[in-house]
PDB file of N, CA and C in Angstrom:
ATOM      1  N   UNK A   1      51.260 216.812  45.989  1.00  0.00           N
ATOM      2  CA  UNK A   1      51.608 215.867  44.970  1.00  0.00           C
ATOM      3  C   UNK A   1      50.477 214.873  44.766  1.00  0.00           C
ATOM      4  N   UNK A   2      49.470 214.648  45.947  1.00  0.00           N
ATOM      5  CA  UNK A   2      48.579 213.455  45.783  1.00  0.00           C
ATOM      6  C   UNK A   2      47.166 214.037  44.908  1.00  0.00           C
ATOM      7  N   UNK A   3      47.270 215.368  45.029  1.00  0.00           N
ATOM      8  CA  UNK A   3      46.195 215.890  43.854  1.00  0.00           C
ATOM      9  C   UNK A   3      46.267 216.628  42.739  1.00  0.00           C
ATOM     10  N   UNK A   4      47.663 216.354  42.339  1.00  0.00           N
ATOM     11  CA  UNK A   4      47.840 217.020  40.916  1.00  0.00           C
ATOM     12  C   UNK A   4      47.871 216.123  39.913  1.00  0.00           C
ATOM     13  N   UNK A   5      47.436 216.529  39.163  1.00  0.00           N
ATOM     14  CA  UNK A   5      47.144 215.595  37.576  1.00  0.00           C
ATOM     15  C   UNK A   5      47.923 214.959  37.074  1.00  0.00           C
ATOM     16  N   UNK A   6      47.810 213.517  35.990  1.00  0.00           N
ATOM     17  CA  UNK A   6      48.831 212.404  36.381  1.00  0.00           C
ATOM     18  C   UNK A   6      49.362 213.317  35.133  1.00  0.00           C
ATOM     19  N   UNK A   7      50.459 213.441  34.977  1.00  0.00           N
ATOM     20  CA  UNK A   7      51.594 213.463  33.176  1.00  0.00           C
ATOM     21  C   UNK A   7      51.585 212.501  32.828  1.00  0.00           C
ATOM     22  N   UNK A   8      51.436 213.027  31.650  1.00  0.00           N
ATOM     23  CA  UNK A   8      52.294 211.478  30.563  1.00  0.00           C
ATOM     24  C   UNK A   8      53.839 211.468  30.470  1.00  0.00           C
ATOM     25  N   UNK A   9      54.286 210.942  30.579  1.00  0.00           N
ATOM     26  CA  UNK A   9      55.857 210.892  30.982  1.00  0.00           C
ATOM     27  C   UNK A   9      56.483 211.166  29.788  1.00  0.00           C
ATOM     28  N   UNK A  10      55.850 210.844  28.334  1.00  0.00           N
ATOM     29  CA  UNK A  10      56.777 211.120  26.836  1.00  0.00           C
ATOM     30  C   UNK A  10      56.255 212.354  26.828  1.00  0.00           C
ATOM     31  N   UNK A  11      55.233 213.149  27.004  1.00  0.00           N
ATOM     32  CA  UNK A  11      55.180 214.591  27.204  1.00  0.00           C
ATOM     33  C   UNK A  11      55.601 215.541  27.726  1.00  0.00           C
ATOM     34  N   UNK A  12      55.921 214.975  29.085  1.00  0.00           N
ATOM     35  CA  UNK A  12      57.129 215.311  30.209  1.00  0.00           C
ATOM     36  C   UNK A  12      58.372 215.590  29.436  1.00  0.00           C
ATOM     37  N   UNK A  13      58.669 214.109  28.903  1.00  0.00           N
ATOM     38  CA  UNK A  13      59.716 214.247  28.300  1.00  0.00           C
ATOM     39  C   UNK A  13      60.378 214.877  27.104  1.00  0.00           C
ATOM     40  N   UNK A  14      59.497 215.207  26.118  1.00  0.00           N
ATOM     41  CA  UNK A  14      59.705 216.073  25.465  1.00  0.00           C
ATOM     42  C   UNK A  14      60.050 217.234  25.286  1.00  0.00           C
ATOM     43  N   UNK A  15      59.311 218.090  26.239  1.00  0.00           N
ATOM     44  CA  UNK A  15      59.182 219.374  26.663  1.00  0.00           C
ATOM     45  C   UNK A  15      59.821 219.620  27.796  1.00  0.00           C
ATOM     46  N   UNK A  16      61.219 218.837  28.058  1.00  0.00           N
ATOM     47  CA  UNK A  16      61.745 219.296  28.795  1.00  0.00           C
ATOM     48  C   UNK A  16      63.137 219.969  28.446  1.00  0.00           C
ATOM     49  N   UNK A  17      63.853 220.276  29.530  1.00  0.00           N
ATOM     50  CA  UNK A  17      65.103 221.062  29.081  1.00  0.00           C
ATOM     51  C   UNK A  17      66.425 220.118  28.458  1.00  0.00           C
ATOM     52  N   UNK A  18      66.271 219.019  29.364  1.00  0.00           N
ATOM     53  CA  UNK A  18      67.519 217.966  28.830  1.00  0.00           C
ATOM     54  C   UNK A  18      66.694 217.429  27.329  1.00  0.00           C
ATOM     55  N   UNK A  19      65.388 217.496  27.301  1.00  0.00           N
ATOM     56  CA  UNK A  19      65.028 216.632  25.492  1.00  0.00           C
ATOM     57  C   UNK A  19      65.327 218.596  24.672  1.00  0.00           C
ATOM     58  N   UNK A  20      65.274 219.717  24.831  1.00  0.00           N
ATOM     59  CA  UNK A  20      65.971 220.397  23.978  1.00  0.00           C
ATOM     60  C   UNK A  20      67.629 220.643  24.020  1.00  0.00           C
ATOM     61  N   UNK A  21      67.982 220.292  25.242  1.00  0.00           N
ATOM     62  CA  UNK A  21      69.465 220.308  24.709  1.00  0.00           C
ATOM     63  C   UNK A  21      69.949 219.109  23.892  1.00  0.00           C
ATOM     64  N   UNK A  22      69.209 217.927  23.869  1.00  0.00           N
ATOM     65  CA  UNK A  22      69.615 216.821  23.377  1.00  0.00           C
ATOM     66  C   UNK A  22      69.394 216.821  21.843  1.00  0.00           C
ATOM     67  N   UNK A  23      68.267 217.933  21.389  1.00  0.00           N
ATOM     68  CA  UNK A  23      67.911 218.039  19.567  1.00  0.00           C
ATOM     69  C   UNK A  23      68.769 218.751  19.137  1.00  0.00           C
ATOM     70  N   UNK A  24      69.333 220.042  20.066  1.00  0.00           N
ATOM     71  CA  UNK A  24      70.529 220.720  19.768  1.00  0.00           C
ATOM     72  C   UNK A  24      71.836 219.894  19.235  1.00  0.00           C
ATOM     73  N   UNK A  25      72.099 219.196  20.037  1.00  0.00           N
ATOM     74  CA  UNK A  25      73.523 218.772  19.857  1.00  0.00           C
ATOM     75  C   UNK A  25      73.329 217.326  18.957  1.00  0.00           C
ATOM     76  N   UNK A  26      71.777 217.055  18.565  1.00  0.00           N
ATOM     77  CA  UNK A  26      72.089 216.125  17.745  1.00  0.00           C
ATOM     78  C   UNK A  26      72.021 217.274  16.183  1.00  0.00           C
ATOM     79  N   UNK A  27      71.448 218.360  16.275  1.00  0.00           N
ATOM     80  CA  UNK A  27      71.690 218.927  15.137  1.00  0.00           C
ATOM     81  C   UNK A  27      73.084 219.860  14.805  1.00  0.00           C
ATOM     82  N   UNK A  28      73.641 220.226  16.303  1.00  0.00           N
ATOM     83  CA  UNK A  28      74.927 220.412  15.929  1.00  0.00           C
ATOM     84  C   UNK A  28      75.408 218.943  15.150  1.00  0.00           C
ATOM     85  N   UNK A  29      75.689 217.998  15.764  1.00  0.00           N
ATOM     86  CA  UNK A  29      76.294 216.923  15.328  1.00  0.00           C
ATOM     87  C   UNK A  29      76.229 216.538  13.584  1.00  0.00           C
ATOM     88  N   UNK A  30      74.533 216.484  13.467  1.00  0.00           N
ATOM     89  CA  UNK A  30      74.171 216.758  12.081  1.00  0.00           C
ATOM     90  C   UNK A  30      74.924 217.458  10.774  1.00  0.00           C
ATOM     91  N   UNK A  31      74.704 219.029  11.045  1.00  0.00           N
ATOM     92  CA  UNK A  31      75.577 219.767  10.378  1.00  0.00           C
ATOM     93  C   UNK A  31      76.781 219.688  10.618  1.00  0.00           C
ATOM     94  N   UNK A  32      76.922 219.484  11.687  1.00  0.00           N
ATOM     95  CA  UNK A  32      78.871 219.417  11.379  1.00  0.00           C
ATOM     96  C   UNK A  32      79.438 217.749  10.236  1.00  0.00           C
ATOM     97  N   UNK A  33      78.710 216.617  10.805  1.00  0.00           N
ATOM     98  CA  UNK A  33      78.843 215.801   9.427  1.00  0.00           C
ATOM     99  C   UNK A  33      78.719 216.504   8.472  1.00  0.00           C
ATOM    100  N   UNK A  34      77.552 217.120   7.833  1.00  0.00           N
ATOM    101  CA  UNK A  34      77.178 217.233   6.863  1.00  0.00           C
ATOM    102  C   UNK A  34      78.476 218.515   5.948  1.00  0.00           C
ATOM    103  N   UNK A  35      78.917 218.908   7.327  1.00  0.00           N
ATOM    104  CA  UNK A  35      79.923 220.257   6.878  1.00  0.00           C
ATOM    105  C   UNK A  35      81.133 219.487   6.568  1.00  0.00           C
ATOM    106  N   UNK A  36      81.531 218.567   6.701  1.00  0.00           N
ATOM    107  CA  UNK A  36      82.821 217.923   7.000  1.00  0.00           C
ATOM    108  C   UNK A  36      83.451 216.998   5.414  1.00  0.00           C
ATOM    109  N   UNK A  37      81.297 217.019   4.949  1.00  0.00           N
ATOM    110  CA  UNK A  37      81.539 215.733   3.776  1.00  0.00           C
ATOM    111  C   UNK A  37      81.796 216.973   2.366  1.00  0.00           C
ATOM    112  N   UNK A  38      81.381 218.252   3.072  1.00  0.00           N
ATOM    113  CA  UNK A  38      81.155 219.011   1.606  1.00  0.00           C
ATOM    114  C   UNK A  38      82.091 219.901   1.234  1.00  0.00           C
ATOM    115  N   UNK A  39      83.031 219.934   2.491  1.00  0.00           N
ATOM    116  CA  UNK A  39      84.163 220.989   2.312  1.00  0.00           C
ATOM    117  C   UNK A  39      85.245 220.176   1.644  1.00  0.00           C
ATOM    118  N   UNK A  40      86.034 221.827   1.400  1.00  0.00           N
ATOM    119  CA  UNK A  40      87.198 221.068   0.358  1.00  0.00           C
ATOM    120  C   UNK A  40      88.240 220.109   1.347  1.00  0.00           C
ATOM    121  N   UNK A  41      89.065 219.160   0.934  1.00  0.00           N
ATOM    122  CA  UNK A  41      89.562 218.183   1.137  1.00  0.00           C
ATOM    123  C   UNK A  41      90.840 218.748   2.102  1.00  0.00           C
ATOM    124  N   UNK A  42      91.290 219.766   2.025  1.00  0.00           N
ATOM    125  CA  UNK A  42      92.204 220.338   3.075  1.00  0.00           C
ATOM    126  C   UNK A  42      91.736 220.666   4.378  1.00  0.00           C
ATOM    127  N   UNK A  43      90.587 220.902   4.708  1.00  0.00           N
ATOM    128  CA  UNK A  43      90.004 221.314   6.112  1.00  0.00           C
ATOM    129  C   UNK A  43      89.463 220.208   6.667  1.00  0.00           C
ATOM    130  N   UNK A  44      89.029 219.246   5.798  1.00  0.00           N
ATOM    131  CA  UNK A  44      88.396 218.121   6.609  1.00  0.00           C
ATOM    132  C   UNK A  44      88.968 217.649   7.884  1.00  0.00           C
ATOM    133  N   UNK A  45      87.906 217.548   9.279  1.00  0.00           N
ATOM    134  CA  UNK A  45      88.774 216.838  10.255  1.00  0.00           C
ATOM    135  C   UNK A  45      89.599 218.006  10.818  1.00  0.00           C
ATOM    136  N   UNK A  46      89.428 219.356  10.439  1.00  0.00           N
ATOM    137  CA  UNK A  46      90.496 220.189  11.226  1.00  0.00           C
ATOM    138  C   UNK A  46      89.465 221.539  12.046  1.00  0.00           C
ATOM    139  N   UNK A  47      88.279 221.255  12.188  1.00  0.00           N
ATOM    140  CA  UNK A  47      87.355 221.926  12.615  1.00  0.00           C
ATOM    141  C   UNK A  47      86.580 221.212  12.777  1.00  0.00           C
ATOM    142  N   UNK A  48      85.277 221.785  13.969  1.00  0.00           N
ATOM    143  CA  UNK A  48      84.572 221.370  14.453  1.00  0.00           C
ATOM    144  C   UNK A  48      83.057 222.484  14.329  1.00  0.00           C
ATOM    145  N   UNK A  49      82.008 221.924  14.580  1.00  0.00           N
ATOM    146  CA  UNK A  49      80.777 223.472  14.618  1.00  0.00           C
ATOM    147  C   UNK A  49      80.564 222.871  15.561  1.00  0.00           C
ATOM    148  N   UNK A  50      80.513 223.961  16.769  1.00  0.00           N
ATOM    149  CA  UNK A  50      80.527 223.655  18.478  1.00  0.00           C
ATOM    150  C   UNK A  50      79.039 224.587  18.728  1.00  0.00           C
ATOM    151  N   UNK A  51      78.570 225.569  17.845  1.00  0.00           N
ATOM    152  CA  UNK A  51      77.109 226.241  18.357  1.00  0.00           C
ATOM    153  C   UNK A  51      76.685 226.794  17.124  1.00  0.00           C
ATOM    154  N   UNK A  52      75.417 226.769  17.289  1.00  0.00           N
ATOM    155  CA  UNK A  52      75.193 227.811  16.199  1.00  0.00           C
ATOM    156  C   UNK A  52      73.932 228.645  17.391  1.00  0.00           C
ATOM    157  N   UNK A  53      73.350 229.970  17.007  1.00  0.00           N
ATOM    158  CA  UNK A  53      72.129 230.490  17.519  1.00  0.00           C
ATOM    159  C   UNK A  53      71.051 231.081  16.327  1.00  0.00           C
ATOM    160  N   UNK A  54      70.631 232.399  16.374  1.00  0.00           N
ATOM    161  CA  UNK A  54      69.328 232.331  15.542  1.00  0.00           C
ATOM    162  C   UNK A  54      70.192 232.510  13.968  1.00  0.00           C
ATOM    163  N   UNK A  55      71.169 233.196  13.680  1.00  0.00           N
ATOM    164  CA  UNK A  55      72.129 233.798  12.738  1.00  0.00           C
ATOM    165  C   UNK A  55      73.312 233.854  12.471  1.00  0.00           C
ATOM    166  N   UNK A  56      73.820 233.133  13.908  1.00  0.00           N
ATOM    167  CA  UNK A  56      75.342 232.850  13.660  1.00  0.00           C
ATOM    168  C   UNK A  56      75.749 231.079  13.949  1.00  0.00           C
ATOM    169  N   UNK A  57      76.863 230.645  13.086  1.00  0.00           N
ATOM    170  CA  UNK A  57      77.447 229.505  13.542  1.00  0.00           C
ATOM    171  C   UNK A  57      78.888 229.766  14.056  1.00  0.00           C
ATOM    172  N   UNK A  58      79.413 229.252  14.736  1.00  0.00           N
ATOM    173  CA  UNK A  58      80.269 229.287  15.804  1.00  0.00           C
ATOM    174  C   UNK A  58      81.204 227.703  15.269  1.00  0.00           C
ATOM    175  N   UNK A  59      82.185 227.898  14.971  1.00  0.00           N
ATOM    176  CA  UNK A  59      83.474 226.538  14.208  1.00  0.00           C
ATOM    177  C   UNK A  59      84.627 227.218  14.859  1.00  0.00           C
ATOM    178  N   UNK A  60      84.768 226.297  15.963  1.00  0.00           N
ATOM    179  CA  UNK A  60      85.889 225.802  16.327  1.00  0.00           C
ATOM    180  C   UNK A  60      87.182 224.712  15.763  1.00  0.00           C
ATOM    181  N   UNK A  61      88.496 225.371  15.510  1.00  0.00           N
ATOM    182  CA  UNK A  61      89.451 224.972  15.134  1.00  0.00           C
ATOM    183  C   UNK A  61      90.709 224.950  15.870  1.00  0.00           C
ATOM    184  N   UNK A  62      91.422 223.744  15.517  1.00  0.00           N
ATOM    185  CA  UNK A  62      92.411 223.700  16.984  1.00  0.00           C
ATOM    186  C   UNK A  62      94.190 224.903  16.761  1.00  0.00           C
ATOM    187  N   UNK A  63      93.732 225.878  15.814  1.00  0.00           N
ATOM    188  CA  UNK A  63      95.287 226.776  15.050  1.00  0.00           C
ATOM    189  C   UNK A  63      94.576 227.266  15.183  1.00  0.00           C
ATOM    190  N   UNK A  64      95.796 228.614  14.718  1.00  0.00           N
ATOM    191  CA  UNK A  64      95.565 229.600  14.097  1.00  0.00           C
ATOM    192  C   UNK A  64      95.653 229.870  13.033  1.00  0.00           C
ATOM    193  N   UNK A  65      96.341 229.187  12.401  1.00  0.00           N
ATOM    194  CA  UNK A  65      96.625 228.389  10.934  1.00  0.00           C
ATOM    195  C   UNK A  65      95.327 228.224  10.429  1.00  0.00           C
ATOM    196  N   UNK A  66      95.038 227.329  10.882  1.00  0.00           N
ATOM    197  CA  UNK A  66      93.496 226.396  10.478  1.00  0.00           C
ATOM    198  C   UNK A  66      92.383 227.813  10.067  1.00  0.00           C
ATOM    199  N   UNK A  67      92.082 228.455  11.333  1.00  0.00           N
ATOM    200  CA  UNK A  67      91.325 229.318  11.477  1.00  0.00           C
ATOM    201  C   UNK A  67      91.470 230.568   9.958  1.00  0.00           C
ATOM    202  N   UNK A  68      92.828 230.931  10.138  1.00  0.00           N
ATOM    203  CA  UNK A  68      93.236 232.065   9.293  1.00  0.00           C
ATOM    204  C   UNK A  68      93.016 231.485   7.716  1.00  0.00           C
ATOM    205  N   UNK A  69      93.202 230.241   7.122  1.00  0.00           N
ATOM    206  CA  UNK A  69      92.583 229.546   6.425  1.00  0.00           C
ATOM    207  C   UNK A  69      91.136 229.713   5.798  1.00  0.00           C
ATOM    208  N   UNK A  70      90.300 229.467   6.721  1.00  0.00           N
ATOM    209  CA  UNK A  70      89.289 229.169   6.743  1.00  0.00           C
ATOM    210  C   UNK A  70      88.581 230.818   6.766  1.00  0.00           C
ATOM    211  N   UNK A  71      88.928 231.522   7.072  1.00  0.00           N
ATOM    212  CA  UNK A  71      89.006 233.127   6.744  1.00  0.00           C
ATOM    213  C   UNK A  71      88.939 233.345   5.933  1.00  0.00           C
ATOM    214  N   UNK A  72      89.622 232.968   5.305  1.00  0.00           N
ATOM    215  CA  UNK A  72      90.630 233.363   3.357  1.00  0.00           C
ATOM    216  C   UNK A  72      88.971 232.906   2.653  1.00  0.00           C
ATOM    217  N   UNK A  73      88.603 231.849   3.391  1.00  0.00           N
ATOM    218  CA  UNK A  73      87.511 230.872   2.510  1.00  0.00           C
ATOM    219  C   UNK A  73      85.879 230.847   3.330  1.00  0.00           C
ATOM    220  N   UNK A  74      85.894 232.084   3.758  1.00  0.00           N
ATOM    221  CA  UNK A  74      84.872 232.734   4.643  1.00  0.00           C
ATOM    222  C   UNK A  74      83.557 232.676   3.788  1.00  0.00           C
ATOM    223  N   UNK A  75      83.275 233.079   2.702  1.00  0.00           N
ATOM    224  CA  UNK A  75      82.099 233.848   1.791  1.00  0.00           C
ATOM    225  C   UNK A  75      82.048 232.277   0.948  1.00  0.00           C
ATOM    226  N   UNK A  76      83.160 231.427   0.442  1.00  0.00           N
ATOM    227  CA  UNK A  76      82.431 230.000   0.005  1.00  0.00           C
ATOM    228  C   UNK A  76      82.508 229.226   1.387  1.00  0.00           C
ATOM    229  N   UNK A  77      82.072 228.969   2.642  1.00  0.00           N
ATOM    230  CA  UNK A  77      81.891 228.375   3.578  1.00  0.00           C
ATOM    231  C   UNK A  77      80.687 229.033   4.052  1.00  0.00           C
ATOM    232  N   UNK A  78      80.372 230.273   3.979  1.00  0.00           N
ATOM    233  CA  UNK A  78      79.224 231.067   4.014  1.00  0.00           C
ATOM    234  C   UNK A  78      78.262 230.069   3.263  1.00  0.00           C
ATOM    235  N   UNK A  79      78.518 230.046   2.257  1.00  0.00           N
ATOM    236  CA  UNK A  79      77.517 230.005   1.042  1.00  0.00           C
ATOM    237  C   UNK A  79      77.060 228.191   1.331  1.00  0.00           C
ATOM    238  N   UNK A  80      78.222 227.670   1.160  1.00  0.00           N
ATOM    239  CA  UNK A  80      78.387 226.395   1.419  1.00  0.00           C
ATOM    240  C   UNK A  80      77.111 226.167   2.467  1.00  0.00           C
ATOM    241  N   UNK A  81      77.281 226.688   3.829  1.00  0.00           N
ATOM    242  CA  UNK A  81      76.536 226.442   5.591  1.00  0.00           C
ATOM    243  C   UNK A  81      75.073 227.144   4.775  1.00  0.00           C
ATOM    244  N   UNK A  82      74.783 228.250   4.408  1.00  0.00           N
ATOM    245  CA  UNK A  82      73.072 228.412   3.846  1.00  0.00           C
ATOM    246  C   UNK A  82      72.625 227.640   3.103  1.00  0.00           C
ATOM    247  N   UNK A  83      73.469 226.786   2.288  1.00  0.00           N
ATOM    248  CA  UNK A  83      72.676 225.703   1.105  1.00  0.00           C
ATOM    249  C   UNK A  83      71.763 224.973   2.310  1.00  0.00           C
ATOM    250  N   UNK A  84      72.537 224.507   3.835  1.00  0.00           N
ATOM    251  CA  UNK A  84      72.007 223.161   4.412  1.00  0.00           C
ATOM    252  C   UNK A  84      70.827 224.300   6.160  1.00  0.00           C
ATOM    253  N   UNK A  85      71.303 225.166   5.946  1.00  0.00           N
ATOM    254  CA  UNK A  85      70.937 226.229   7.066  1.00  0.00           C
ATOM    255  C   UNK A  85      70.587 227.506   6.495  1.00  0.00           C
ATOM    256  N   UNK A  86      69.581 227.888   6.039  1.00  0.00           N
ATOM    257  CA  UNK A  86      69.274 229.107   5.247  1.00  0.00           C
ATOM    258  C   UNK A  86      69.390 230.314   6.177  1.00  0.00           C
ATOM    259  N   UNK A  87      69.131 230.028   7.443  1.00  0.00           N
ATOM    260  CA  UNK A  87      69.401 231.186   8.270  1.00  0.00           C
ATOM    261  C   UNK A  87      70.528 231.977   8.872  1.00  0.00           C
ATOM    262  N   UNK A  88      71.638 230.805   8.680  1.00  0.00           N
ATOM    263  CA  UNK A  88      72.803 231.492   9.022  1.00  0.00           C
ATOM    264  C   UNK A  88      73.216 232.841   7.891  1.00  0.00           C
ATOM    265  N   UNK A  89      73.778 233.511   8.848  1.00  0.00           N
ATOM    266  CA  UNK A  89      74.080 235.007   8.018  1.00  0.00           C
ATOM    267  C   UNK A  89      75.489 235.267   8.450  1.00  0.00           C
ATOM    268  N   UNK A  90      75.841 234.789   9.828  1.00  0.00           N
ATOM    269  CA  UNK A  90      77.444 234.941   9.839  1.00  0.00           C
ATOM    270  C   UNK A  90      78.804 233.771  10.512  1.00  0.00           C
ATOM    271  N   UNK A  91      79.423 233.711  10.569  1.00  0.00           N
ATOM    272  CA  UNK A  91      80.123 232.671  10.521  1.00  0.00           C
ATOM    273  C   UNK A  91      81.331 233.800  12.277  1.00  0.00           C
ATOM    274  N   UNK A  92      81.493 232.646  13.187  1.00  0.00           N
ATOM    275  CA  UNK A  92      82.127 233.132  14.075  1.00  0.00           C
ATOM    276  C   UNK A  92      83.662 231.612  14.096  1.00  0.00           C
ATOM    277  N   UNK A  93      84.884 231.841  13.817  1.00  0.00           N
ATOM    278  CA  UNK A  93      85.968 230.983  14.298  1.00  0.00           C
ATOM    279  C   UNK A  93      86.442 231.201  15.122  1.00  0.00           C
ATOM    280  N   UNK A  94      86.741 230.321  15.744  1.00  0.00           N
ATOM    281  CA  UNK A  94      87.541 230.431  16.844  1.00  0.00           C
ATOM    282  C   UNK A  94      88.436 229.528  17.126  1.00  0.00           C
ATOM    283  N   UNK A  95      89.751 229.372  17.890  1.00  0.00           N
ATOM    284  CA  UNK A  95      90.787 228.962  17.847  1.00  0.00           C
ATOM    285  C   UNK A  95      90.655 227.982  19.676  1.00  0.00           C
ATOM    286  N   UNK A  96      90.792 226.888  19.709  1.00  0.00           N
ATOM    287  CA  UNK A  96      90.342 226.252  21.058  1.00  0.00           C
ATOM    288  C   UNK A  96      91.752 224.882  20.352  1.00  0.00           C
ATOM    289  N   UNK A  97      92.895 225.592  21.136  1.00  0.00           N
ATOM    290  CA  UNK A  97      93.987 224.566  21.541  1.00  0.00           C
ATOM    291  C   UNK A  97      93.563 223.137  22.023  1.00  0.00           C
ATOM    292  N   UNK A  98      92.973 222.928  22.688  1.00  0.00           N
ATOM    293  CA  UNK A  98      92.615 221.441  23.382  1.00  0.00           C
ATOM    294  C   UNK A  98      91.705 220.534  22.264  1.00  0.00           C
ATOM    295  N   UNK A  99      91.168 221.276  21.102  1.00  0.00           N
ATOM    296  CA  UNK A  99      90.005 220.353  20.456  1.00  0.00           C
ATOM    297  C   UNK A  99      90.570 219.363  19.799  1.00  0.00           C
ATOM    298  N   UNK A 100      91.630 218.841  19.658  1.00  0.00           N
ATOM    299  CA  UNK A 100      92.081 217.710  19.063  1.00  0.00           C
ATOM    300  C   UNK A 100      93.041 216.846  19.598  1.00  0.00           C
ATOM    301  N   UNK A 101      93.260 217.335  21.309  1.00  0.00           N
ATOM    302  CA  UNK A 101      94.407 216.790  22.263  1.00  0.00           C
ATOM    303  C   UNK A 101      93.933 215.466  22.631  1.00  0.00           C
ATOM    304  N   UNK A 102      92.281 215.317  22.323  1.00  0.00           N
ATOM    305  CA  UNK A 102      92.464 214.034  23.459  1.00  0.00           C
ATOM    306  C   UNK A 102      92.605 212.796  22.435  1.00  0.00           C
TER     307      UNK A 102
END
């Protein structure tokens, strides 16, 4: 340790694993506002976008209701998520009972 080269600590910090999980979830956070202000007025507040990866986003909803919904309205929620994410190509729901318990 007494002869290795000093770091810069905001370089450190950047390039580390907790500063990319932290751009993640501020850009989950991002798009999911941004998803929340543009959808139609019945879903608002009844879903969440919990991941996305290179092609898929991942929206969590606390039904099955909700979910089966949001199915029906798959291809304009598609369309909707590429206006703000050009890369998404598929849309994954899923149904997570606890997301609105606490």
């Amino acid at each position: 340790m007494r002869h290795q080269k000093a770091l810069n600590i905001k370089t450190l910090l950047e390039t580390s694993d907790l500063a990319q999980v932290m751009r993640k979830g501020l850009a989950l956070n991002e798009l999911n506002q941004q998803l929340q202000t543009r959808i139609p007025k019945q879903f608002k507040g009844l879903f969440r976008v919990a991941n996305f990866t290179q092609d898929k986003l991942i929206i969590e909803t606390a039904n099955a209701t909700i979910r089966q919904a949001l199915l029906f309205q798959q291809a304009e929620l598609l369309a909707l998520i590429q206006e703000m994410q050009p890369e998404i190509s598929k849309l994954n729901i899923k149904v997570s009972p606890h997301l609105f318990s606490l």
